[in-house]
PDB file of N, CA and C in Angstrom:
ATOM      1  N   UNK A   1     131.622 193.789 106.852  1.00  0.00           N
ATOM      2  CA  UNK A   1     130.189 193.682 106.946  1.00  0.00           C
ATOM      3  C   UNK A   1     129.593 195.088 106.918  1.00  0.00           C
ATOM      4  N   UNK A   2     128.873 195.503 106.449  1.00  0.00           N
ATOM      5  CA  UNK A   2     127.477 196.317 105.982  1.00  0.00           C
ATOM      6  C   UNK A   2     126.624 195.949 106.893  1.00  0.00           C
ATOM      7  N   UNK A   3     126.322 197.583 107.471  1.00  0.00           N
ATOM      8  CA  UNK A   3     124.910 197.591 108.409  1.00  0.00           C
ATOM      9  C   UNK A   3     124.352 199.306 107.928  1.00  0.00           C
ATOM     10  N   UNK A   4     123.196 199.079 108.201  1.00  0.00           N
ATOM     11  CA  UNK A   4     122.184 200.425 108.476  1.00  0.00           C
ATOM     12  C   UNK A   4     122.412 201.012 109.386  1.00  0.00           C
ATOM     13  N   UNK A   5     122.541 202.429 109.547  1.00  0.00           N
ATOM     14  CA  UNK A   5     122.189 203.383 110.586  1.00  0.00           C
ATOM     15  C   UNK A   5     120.437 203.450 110.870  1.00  0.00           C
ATOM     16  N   UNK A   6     120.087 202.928 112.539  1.00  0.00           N
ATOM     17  CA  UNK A   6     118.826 203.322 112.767  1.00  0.00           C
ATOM     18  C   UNK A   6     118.400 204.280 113.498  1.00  0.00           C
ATOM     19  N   UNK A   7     116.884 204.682 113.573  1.00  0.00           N
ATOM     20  CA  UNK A   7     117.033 205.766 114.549  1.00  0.00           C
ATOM     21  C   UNK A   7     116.186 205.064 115.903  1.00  0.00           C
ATOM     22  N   UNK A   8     116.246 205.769 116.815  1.00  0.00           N
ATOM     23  CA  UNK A   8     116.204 204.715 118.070  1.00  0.00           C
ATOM     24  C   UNK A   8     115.942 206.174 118.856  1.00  0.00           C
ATOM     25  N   UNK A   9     115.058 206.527 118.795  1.00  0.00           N
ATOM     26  CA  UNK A   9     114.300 207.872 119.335  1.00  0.00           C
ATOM     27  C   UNK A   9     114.658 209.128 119.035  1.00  0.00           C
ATOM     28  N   UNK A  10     115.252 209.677 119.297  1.00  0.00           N
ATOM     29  CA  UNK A  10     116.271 210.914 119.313  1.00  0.00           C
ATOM     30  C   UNK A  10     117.608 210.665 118.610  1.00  0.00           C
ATOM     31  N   UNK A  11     117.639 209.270 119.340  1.00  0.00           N
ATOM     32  CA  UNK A  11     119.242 208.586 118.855  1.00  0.00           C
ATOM     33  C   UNK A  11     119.352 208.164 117.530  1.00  0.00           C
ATOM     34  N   UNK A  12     120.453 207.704 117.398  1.00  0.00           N
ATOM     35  CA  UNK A  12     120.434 206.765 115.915  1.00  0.00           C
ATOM     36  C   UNK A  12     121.656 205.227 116.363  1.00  0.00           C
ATOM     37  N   UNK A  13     121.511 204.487 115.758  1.00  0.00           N
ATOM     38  CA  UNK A  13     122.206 203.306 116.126  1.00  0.00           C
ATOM     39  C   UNK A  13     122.253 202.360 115.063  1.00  0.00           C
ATOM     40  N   UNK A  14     123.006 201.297 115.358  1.00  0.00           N
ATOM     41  CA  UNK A  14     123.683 199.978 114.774  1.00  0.00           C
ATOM     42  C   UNK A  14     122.486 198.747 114.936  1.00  0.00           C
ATOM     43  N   UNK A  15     122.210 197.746 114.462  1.00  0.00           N
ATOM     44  CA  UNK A  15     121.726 196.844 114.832  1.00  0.00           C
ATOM     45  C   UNK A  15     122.537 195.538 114.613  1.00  0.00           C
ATOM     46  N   UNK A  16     122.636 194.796 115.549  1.00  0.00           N
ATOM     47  CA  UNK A  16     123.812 193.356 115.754  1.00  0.00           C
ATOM     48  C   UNK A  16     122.349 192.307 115.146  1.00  0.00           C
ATOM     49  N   UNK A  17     122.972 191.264 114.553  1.00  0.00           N
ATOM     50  CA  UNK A  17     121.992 190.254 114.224  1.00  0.00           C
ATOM     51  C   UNK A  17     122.755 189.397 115.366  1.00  0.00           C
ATOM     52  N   UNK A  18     121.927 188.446 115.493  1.00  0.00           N
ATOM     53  CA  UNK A  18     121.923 187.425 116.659  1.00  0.00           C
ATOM     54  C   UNK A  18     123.059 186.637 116.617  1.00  0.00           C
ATOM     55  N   UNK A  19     123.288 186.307 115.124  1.00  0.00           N
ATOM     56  CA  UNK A  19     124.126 185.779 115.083  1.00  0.00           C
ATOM     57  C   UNK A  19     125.828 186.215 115.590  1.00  0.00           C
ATOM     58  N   UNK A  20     126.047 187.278 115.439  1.00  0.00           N
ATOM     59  CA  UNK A  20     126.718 187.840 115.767  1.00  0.00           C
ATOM     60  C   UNK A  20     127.242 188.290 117.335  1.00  0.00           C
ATOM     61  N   UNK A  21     125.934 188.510 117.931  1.00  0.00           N
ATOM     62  CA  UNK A  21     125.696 188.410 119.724  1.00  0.00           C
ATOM     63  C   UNK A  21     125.801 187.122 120.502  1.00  0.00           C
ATOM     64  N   UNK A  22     125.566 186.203 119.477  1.00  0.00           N
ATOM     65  CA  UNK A  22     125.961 184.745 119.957  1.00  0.00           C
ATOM     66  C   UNK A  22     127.366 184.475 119.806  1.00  0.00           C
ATOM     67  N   UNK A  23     128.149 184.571 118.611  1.00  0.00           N
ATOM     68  CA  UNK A  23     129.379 184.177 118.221  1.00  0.00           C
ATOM     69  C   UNK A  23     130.450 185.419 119.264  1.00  0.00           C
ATOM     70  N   UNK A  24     130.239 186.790 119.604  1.00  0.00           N
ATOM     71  CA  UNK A  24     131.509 187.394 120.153  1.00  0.00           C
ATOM     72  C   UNK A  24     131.024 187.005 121.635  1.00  0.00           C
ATOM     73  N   UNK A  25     129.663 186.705 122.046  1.00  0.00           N
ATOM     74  CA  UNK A  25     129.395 186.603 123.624  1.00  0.00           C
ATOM     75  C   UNK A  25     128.635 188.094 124.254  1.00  0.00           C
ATOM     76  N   UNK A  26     128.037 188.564 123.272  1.00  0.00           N
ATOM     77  CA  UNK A  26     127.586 189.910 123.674  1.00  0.00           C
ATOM     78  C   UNK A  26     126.022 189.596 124.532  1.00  0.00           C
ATOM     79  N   UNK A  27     125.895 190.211 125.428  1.00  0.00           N
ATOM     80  CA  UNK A  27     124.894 189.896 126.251  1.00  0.00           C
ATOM     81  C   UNK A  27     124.531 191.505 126.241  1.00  0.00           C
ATOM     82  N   UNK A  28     124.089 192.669 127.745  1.00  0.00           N
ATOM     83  CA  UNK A  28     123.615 193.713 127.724  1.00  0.00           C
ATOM     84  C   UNK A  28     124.463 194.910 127.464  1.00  0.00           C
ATOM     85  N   UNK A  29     125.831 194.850 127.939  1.00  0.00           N
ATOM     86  CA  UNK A  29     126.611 195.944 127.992  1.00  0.00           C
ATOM     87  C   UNK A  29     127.970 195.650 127.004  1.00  0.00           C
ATOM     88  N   UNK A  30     128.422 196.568 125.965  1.00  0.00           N
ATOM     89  CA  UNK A  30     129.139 196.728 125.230  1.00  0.00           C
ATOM     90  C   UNK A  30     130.154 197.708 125.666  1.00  0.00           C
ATOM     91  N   UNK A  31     131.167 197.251 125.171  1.00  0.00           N
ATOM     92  CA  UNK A  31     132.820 198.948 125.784  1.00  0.00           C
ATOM     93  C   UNK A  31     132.961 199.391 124.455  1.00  0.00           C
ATOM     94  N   UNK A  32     132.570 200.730 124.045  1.00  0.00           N
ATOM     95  CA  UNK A  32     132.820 201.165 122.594  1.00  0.00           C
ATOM     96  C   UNK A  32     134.131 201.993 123.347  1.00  0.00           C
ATOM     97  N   UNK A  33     135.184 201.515 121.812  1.00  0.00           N
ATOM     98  CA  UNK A  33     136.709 201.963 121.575  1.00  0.00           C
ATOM     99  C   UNK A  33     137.115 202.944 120.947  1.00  0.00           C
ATOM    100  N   UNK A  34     137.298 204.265 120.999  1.00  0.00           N
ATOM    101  CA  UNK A  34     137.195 205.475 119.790  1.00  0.00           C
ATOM    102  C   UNK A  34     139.152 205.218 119.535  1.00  0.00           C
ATOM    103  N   UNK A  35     139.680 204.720 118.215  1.00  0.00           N
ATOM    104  CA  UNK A  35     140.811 204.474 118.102  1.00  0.00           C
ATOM    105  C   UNK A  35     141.689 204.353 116.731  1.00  0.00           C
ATOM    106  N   UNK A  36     141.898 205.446 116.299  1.00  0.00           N
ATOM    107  CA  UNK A  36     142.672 206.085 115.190  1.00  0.00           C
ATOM    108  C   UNK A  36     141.685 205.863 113.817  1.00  0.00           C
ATOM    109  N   UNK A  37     140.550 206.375 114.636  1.00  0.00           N
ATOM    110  CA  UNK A  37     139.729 206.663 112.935  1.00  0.00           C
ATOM    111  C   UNK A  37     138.557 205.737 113.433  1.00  0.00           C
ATOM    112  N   UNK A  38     138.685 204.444 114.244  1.00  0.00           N
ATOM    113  CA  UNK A  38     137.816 203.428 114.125  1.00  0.00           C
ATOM    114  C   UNK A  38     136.942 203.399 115.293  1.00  0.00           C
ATOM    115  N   UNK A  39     135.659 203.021 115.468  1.00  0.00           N
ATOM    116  CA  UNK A  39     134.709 202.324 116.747  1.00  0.00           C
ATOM    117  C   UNK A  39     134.925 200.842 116.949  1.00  0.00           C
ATOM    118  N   UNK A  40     135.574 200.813 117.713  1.00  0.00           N
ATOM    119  CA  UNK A  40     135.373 198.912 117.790  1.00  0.00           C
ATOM    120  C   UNK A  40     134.447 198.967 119.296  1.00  0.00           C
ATOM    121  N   UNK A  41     133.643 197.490 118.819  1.00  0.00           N
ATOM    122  CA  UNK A  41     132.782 197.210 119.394  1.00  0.00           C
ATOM    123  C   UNK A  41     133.204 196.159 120.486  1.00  0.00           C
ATOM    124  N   UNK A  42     133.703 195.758 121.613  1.00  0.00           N
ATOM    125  CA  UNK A  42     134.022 194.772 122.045  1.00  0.00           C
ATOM    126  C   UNK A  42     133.313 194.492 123.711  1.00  0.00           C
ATOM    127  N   UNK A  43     133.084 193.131 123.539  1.00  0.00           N
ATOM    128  CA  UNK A  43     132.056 192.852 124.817  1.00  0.00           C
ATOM    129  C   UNK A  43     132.384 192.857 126.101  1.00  0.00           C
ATOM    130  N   UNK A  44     131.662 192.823 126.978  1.00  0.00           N
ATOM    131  CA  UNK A  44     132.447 192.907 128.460  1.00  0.00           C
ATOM    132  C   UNK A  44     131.753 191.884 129.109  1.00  0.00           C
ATOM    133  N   UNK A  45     133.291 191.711 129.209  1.00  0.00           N
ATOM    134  CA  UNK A  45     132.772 189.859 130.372  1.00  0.00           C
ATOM    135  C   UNK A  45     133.129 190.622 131.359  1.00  0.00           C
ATOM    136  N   UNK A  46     132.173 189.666 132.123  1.00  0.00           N
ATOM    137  CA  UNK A  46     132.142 189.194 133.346  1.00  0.00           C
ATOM    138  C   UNK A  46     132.135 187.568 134.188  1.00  0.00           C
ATOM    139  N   UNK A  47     133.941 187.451 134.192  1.00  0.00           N
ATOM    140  CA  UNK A  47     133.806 185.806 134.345  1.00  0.00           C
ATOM    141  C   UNK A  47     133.336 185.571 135.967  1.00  0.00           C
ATOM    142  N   UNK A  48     133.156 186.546 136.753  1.00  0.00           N
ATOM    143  CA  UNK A  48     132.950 185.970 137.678  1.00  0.00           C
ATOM    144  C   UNK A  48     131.946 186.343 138.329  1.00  0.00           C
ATOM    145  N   UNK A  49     131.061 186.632 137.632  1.00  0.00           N
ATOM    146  CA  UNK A  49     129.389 187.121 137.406  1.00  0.00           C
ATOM    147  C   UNK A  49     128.456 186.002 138.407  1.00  0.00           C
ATOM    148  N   UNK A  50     128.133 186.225 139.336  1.00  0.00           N
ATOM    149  CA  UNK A  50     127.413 184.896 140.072  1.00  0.00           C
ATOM    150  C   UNK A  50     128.085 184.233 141.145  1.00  0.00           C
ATOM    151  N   UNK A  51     129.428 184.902 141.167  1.00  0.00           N
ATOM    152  CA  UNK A  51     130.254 184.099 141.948  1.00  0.00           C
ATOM    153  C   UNK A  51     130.003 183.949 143.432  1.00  0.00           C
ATOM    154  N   UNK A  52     129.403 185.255 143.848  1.00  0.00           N
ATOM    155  CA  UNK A  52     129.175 185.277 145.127  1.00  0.00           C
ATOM    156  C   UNK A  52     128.088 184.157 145.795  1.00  0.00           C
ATOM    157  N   UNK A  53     126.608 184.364 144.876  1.00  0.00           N
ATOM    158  CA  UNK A  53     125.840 183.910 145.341  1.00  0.00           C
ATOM    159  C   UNK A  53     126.357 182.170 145.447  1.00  0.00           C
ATOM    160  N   UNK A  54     127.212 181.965 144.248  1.00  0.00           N
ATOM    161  CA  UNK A  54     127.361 180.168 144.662  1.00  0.00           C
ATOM    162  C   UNK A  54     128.031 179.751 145.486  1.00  0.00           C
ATOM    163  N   UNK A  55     129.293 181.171 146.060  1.00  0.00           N
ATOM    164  CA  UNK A  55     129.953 180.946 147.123  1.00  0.00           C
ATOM    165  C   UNK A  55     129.494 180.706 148.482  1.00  0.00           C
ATOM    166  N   UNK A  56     128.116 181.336 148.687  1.00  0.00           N
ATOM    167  CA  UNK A  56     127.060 181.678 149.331  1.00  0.00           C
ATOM    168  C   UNK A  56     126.173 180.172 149.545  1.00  0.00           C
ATOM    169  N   UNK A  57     125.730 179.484 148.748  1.00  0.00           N
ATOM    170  CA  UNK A  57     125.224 178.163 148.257  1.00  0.00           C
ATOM    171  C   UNK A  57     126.483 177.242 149.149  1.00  0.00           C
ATOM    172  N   UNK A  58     127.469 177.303 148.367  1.00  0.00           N
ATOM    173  CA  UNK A  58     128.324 176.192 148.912  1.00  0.00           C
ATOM    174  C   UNK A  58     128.410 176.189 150.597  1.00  0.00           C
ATOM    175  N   UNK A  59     128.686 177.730 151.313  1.00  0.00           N
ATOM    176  CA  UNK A  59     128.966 177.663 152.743  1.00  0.00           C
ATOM    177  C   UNK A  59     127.378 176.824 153.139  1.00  0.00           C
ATOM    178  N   UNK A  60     126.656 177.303 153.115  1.00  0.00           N
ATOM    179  CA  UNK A  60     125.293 176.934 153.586  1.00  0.00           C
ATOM    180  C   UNK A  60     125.274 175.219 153.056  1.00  0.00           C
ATOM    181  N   UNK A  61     125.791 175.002 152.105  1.00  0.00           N
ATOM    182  CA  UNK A  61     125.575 173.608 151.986  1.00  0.00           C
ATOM    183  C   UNK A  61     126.408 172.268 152.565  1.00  0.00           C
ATOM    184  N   UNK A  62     127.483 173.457 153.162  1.00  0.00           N
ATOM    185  CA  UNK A  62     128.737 173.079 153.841  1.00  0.00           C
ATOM    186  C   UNK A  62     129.822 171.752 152.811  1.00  0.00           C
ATOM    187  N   UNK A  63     129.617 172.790 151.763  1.00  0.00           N
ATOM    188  CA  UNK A  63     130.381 172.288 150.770  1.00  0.00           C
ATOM    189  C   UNK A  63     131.603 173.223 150.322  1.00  0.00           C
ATOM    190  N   UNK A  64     132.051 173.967 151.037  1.00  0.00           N
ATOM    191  CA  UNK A  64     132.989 175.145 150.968  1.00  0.00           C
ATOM    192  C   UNK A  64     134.742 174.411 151.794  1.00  0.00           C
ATOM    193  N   UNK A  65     134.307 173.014 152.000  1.00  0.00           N
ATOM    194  CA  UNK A  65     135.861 172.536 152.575  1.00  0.00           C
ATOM    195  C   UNK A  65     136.992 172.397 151.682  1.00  0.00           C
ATOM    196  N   UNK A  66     138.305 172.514 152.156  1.00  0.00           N
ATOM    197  CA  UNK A  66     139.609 172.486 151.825  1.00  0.00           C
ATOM    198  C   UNK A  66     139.796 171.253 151.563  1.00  0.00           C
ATOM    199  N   UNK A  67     140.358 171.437 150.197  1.00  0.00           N
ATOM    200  CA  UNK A  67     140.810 169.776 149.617  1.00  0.00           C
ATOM    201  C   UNK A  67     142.217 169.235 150.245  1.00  0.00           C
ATOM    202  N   UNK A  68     143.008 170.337 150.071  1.00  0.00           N
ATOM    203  CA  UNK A  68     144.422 170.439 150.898  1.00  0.00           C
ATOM    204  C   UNK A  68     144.665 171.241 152.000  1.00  0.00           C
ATOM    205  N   UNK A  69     145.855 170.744 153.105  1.00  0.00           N
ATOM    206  CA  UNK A  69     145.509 171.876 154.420  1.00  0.00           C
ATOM    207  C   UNK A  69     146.265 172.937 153.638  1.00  0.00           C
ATOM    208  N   UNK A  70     146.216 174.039 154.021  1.00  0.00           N
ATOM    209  CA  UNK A  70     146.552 175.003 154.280  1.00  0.00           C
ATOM    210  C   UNK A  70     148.000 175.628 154.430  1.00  0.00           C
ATOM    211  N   UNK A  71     148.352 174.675 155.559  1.00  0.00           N
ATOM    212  CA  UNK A  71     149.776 174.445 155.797  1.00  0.00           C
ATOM    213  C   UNK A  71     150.644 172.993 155.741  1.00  0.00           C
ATOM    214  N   UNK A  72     151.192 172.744 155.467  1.00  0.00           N
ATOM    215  CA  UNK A  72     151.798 171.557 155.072  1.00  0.00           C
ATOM    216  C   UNK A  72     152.829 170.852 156.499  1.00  0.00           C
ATOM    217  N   UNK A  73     152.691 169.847 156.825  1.00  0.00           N
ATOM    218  CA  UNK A  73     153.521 169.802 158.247  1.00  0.00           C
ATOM    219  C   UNK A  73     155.494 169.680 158.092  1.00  0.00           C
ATOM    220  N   UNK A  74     155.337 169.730 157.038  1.00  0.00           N
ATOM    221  CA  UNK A  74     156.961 170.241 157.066  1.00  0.00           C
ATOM    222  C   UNK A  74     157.529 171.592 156.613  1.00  0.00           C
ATOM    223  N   UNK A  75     156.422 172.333 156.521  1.00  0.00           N
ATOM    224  CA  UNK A  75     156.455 173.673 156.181  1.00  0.00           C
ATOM    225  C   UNK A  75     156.996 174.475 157.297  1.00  0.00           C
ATOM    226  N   UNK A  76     158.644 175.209 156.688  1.00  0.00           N
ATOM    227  CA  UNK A  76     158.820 176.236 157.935  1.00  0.00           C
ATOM    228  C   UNK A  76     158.218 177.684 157.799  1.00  0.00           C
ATOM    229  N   UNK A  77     157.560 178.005 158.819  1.00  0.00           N
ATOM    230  CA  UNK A  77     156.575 179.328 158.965  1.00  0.00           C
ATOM    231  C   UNK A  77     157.762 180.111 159.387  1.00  0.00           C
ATOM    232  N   UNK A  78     159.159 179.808 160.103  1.00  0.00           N
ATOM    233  CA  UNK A  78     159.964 180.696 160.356  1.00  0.00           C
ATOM    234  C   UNK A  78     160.429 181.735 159.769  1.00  0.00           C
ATOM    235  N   UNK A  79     160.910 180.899 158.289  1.00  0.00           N
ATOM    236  CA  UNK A  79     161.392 181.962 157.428  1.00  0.00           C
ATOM    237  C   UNK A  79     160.768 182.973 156.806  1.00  0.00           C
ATOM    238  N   UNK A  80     159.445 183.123 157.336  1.00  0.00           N
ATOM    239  CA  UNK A  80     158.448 184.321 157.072  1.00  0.00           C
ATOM    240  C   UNK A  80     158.371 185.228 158.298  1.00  0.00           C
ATOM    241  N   UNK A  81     159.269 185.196 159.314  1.00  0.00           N
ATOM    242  CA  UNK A  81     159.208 185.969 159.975  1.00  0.00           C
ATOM    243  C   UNK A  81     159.998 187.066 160.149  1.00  0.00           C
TER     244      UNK A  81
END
């Protein structure tokens, strides 16, 4: 693919069509790769972006309970000692 160099104040830059920001998942922040000649452009997730606040939601909603205990009653805790 073919793109233009723009200028972007002082700067100069790339422009992504939408389509493209939709299909790799690119949202605000990009990780540019400097790597044997090439720039690769690749996006940065964040899968666990939000996580807190719903963790946050669930205690308060007192929806944060254990499906399974914890410890199992034939479980020996000995051999961890």
């Amino acid at each position: 693919m073919e793109t233009s160099i723009v200028s972007i104040g002082n700067s100069k830059g790339i422009r992504l069509s939408k389509t493209l920001l939709e299909k790799y998942k690119i949202k605000d922040k990009v990780e540019l790769i400097l790597e044997k000649g090439y720039i690769i452009v690749k996006p940065i997730a964040t899968p666990r972006k939000g996580w807190e606040k719903a963790f946050k939601e669930m205690n308060e909603n007192e929806d944060d309970k254990l499906l399974l205990n914890d410890v199992f009653e034939d479980e020996n805790l000995d051999e961890w000692k």
